[in-house]
N, C-alpha and C. Protein backbone atom coordinates (compact mmCIF):
# COMPACT_ATOMS: atom_id res chain seq x y z
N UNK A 1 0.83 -1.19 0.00
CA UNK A 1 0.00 0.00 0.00
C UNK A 1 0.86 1.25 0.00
N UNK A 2 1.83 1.43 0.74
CA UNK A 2 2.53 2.31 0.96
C UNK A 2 3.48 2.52 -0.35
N UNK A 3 4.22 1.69 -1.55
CA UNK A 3 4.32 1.85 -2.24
C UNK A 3 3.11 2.53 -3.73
N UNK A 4 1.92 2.21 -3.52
CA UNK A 4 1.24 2.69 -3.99
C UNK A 4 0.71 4.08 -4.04
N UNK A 5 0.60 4.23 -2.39
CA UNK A 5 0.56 5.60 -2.23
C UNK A 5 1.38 6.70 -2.90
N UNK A 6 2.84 6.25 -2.68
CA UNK A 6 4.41 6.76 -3.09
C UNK A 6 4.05 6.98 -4.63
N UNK A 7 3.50 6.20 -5.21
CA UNK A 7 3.90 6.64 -6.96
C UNK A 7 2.49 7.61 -6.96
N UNK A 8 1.39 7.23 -6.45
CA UNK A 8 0.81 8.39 -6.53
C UNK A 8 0.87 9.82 -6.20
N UNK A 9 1.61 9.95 -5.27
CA UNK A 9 2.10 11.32 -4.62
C UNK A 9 3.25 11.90 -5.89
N UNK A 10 3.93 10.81 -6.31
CA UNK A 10 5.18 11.00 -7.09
C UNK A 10 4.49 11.38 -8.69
N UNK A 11 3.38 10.52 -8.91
CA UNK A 11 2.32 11.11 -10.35
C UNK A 11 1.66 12.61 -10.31
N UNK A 12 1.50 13.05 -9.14
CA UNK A 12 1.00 14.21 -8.81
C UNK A 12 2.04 15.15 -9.42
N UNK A 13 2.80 14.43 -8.72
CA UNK A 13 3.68 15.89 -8.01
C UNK A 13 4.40 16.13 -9.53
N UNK A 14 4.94 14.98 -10.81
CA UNK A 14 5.31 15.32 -11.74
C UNK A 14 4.11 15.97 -12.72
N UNK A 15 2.65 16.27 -12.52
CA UNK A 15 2.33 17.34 -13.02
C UNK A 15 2.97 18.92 -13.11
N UNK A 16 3.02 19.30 -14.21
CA UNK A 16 3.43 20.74 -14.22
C UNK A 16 2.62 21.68 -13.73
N UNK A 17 2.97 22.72 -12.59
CA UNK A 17 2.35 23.39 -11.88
C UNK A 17 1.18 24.58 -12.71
N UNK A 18 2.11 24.60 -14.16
CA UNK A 18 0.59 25.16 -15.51
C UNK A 18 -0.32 24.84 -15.47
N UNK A 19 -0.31 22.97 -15.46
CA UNK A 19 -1.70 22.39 -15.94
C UNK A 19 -2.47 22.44 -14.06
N UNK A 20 -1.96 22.40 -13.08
CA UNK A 20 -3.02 22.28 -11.91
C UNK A 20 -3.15 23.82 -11.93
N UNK A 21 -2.90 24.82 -12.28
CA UNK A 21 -3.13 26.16 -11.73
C UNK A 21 -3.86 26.16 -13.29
N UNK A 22 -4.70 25.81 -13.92
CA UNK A 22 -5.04 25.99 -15.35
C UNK A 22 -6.42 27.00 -14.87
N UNK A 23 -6.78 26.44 -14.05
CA UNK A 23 -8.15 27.55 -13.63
C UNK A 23 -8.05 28.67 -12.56
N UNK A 24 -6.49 29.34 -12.94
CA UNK A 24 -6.14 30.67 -12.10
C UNK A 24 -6.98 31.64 -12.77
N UNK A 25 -6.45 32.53 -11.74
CA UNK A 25 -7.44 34.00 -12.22
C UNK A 25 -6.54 34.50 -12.74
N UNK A 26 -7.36 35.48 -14.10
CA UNK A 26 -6.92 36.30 -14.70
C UNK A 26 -7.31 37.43 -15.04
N UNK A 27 -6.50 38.78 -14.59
CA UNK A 27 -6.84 39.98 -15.26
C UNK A 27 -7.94 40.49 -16.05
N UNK A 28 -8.90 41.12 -15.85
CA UNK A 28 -9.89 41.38 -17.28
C UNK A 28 -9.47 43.11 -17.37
N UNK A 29 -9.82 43.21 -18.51
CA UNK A 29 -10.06 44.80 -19.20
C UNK A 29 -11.22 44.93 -19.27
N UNK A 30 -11.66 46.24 -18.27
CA UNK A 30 -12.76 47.04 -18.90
C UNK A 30 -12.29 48.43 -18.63
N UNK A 31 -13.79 49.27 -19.12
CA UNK A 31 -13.18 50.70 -19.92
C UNK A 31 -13.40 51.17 -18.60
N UNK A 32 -12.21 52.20 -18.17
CA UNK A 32 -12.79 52.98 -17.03
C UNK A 32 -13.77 54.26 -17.68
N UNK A 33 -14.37 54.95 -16.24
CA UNK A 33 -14.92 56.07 -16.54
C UNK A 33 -14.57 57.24 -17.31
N UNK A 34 -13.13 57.16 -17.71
CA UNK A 34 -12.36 57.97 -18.94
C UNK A 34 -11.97 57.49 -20.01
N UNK A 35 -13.05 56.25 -20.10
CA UNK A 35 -12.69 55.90 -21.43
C UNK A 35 -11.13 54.79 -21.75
N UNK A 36 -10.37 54.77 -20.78
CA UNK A 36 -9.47 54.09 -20.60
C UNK A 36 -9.24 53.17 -20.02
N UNK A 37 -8.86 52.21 -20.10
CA UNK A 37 -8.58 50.70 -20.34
C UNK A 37 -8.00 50.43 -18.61
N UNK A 38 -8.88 49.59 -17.82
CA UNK A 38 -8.29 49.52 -16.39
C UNK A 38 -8.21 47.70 -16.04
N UNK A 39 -7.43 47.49 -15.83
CA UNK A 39 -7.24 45.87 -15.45
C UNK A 39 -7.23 45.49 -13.96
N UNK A 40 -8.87 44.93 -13.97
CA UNK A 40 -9.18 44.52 -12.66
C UNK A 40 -8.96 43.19 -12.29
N UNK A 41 -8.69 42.63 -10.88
CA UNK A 41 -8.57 41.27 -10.88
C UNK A 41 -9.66 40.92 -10.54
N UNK A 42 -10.77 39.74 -10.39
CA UNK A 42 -11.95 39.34 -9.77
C UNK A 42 -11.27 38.62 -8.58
N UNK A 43 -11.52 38.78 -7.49
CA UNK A 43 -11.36 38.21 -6.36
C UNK A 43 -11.33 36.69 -6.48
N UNK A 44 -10.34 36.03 -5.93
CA UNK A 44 -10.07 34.52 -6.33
C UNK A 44 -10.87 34.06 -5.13
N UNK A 45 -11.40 33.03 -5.33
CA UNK A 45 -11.82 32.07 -4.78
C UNK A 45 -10.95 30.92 -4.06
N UNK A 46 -10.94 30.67 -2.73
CA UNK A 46 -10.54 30.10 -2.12
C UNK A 46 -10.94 28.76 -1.81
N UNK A 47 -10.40 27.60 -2.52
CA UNK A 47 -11.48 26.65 -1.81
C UNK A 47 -10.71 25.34 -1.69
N UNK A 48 -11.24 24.09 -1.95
CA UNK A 48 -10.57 22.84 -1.26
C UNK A 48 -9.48 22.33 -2.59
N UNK A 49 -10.40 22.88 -3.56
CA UNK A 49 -9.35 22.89 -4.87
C UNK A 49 -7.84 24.12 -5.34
N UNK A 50 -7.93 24.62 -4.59
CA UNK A 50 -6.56 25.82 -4.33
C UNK A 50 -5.68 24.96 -3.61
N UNK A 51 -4.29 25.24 -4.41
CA UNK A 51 -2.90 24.64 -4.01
C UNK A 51 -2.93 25.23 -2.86
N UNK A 52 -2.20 23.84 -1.90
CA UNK A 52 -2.05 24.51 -0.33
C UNK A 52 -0.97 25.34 -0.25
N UNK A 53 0.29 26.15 -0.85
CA UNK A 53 0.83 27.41 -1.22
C UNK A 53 0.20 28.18 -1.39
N UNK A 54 -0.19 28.27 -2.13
CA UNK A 54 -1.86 29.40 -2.30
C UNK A 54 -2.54 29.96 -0.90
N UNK A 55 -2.83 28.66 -0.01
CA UNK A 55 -3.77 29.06 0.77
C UNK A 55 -2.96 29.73 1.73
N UNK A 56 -1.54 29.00 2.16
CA UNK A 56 -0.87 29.56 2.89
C UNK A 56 -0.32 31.17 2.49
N UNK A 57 -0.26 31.33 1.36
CA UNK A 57 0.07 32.82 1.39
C UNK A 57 -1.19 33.60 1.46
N UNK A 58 -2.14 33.26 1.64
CA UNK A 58 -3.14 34.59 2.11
C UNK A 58 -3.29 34.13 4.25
N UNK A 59 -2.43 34.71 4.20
CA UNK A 59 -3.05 35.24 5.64
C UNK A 59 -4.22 34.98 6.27
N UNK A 60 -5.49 35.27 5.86
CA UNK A 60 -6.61 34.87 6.18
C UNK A 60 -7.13 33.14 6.18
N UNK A 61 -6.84 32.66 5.19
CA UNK A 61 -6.72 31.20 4.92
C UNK A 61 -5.90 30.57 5.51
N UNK A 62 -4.65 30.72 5.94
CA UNK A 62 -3.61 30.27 6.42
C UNK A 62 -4.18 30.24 7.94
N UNK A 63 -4.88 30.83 8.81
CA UNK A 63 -5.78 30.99 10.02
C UNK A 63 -6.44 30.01 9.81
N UNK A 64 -7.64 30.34 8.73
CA UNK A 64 -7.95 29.04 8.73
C UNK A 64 -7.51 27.57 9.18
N UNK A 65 -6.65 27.56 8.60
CA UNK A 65 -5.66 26.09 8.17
C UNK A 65 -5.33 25.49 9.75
N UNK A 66 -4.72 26.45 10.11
CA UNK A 66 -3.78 26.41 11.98
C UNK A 66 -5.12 26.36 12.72
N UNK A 67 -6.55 26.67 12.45
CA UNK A 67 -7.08 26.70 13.44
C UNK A 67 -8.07 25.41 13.46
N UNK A 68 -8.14 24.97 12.18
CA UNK A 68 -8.93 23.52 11.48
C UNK A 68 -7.70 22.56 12.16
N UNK A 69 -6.57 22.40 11.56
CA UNK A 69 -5.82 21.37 11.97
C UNK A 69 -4.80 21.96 13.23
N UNK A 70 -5.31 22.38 13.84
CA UNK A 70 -4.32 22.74 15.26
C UNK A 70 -3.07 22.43 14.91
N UNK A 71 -2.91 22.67 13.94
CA UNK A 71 -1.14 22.74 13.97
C UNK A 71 -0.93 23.76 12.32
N UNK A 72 0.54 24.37 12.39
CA UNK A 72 0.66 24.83 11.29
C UNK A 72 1.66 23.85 9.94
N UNK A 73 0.65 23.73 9.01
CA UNK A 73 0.49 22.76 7.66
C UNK A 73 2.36 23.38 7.58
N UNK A 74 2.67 24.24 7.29
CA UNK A 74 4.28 24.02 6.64
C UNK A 74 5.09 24.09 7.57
N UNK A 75 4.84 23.10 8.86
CA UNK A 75 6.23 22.63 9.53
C UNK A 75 5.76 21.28 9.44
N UNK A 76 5.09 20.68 8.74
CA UNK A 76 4.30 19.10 8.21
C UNK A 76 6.11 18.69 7.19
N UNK A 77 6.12 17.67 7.61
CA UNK A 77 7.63 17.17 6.98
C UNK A 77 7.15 16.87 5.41
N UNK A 78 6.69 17.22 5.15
CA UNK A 78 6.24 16.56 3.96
C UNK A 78 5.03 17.52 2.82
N UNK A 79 5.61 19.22 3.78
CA UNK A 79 4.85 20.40 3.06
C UNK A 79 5.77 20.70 1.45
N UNK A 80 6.69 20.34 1.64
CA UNK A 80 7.32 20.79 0.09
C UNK A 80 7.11 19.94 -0.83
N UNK A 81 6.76 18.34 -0.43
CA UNK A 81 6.63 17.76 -1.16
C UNK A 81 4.91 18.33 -1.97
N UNK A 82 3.66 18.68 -0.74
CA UNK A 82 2.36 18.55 -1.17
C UNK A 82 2.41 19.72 -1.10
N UNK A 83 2.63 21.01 -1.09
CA UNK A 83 2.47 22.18 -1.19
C UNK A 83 1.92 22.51 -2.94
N UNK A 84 1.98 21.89 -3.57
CA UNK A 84 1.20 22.20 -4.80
C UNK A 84 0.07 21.22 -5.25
N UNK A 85 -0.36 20.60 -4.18
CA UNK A 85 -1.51 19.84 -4.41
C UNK A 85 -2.46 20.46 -3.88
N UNK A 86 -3.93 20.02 -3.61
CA UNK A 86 -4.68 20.71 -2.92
C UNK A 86 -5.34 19.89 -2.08
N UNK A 87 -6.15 20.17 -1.09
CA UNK A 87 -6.94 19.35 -0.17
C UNK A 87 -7.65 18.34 -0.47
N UNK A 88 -7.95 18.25 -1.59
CA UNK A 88 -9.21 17.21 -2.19
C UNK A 88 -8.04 16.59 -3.05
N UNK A 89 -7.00 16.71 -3.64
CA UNK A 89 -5.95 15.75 -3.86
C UNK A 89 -5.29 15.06 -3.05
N UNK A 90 -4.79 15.55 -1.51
CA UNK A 90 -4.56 15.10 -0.60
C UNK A 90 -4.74 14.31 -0.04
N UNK A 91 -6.57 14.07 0.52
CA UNK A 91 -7.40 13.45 1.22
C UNK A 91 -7.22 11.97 0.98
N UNK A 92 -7.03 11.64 -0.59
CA UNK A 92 -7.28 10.25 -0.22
C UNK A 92 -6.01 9.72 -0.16
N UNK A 93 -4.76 10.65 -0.54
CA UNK A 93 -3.37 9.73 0.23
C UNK A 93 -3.17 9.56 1.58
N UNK A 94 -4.16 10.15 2.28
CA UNK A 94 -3.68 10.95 3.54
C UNK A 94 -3.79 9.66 4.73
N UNK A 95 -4.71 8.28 3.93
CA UNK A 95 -4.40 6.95 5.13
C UNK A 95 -5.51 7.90 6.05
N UNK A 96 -6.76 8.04 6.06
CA UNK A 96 -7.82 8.62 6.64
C UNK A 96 -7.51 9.79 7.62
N UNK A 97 -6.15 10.47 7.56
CA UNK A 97 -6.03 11.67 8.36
C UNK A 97 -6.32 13.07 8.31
N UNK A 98 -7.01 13.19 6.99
CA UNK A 98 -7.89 14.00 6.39
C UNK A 98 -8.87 13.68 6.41
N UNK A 99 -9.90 13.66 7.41
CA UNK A 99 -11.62 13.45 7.14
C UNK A 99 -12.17 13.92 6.28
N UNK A 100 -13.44 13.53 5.94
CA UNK A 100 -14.44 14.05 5.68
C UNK A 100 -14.51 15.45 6.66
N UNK A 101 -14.68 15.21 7.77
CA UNK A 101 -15.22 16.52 8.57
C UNK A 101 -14.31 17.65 8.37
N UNK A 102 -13.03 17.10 8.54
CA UNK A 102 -11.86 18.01 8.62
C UNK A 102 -12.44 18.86 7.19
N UNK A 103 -12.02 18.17 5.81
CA UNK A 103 -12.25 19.01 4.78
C UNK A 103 -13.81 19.78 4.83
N UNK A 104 -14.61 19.60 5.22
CA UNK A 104 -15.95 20.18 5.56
C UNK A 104 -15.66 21.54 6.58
N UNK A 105 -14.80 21.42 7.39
CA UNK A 105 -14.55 22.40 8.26
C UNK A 105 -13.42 23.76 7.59
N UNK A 106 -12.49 22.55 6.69
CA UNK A 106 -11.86 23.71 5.89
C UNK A 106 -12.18 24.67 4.79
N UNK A 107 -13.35 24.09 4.30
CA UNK A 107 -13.98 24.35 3.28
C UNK A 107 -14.76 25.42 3.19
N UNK A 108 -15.63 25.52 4.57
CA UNK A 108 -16.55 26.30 5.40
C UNK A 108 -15.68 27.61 5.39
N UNK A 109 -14.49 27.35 6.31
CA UNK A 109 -13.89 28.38 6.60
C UNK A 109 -13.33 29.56 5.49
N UNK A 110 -13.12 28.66 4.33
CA UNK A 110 -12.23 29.15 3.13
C UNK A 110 -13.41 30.30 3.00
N UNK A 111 -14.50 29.94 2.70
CA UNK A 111 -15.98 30.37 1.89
C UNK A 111 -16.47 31.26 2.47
N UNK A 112 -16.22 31.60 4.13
CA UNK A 112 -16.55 32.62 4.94
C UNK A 112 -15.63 33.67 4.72
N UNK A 113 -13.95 33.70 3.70
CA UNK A 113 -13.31 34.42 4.08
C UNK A 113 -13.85 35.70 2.88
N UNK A 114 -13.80 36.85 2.60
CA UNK A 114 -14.09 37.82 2.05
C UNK A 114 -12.91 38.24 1.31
């Protein structure tokens, strides 16, 4: 089992970080009130599908994270390896240490943040 796990973590992880970030946000143009061209971002969405790098660099999410799993995710021996996966990729390597509830609780939290 544990070899199994291993090539799956190892199949992940040789995805290129392009194709999992394929549904980032991007920039739009619209016209400002002078007629000139202003590039707004739409507020990203935070959720169980966001790389856990991601979550950890917003501040607000990263609370989240420390306060769902009472501990902080990047002193986890094994954050550089999953730091570009996301929670719902995680879960089922995780040997049941990712619940159901747990991701329900993280999920919640992400969705409350503004």
């Amino acid at each position: 089992m544990k070899l199994f796990v291993t090539a799956a973590i190892i199949a992940i992880l040789a995805v290129p970080a392009a194709a999992q970030q394929a549904g980032a946000v991007t920039p739009s143009a619209n016209a400002g009130s002078d007629g000139t061209a202003t590039t707004t971002a739409p507020a990203a969405t935070l959720t169980l599908d966001t790389p856990l790098e991601a979550l950890v660099a917003n501040p607000k999410a990263k609370a989240v994270l420390d306060q769902v799993l009472q501990a902080d995710i990047t002193q986890n021996p094994f954050y550089e390896q999953i730091k570009v996966m996301s929670f719902n990729q995680i879960q089922p390597l995780s040997n049941g240490q990712l619940s159901d509830e747990t991701l329900k609780k993280i999920g919640q939290g992400l969705a409350a943040i503004k």
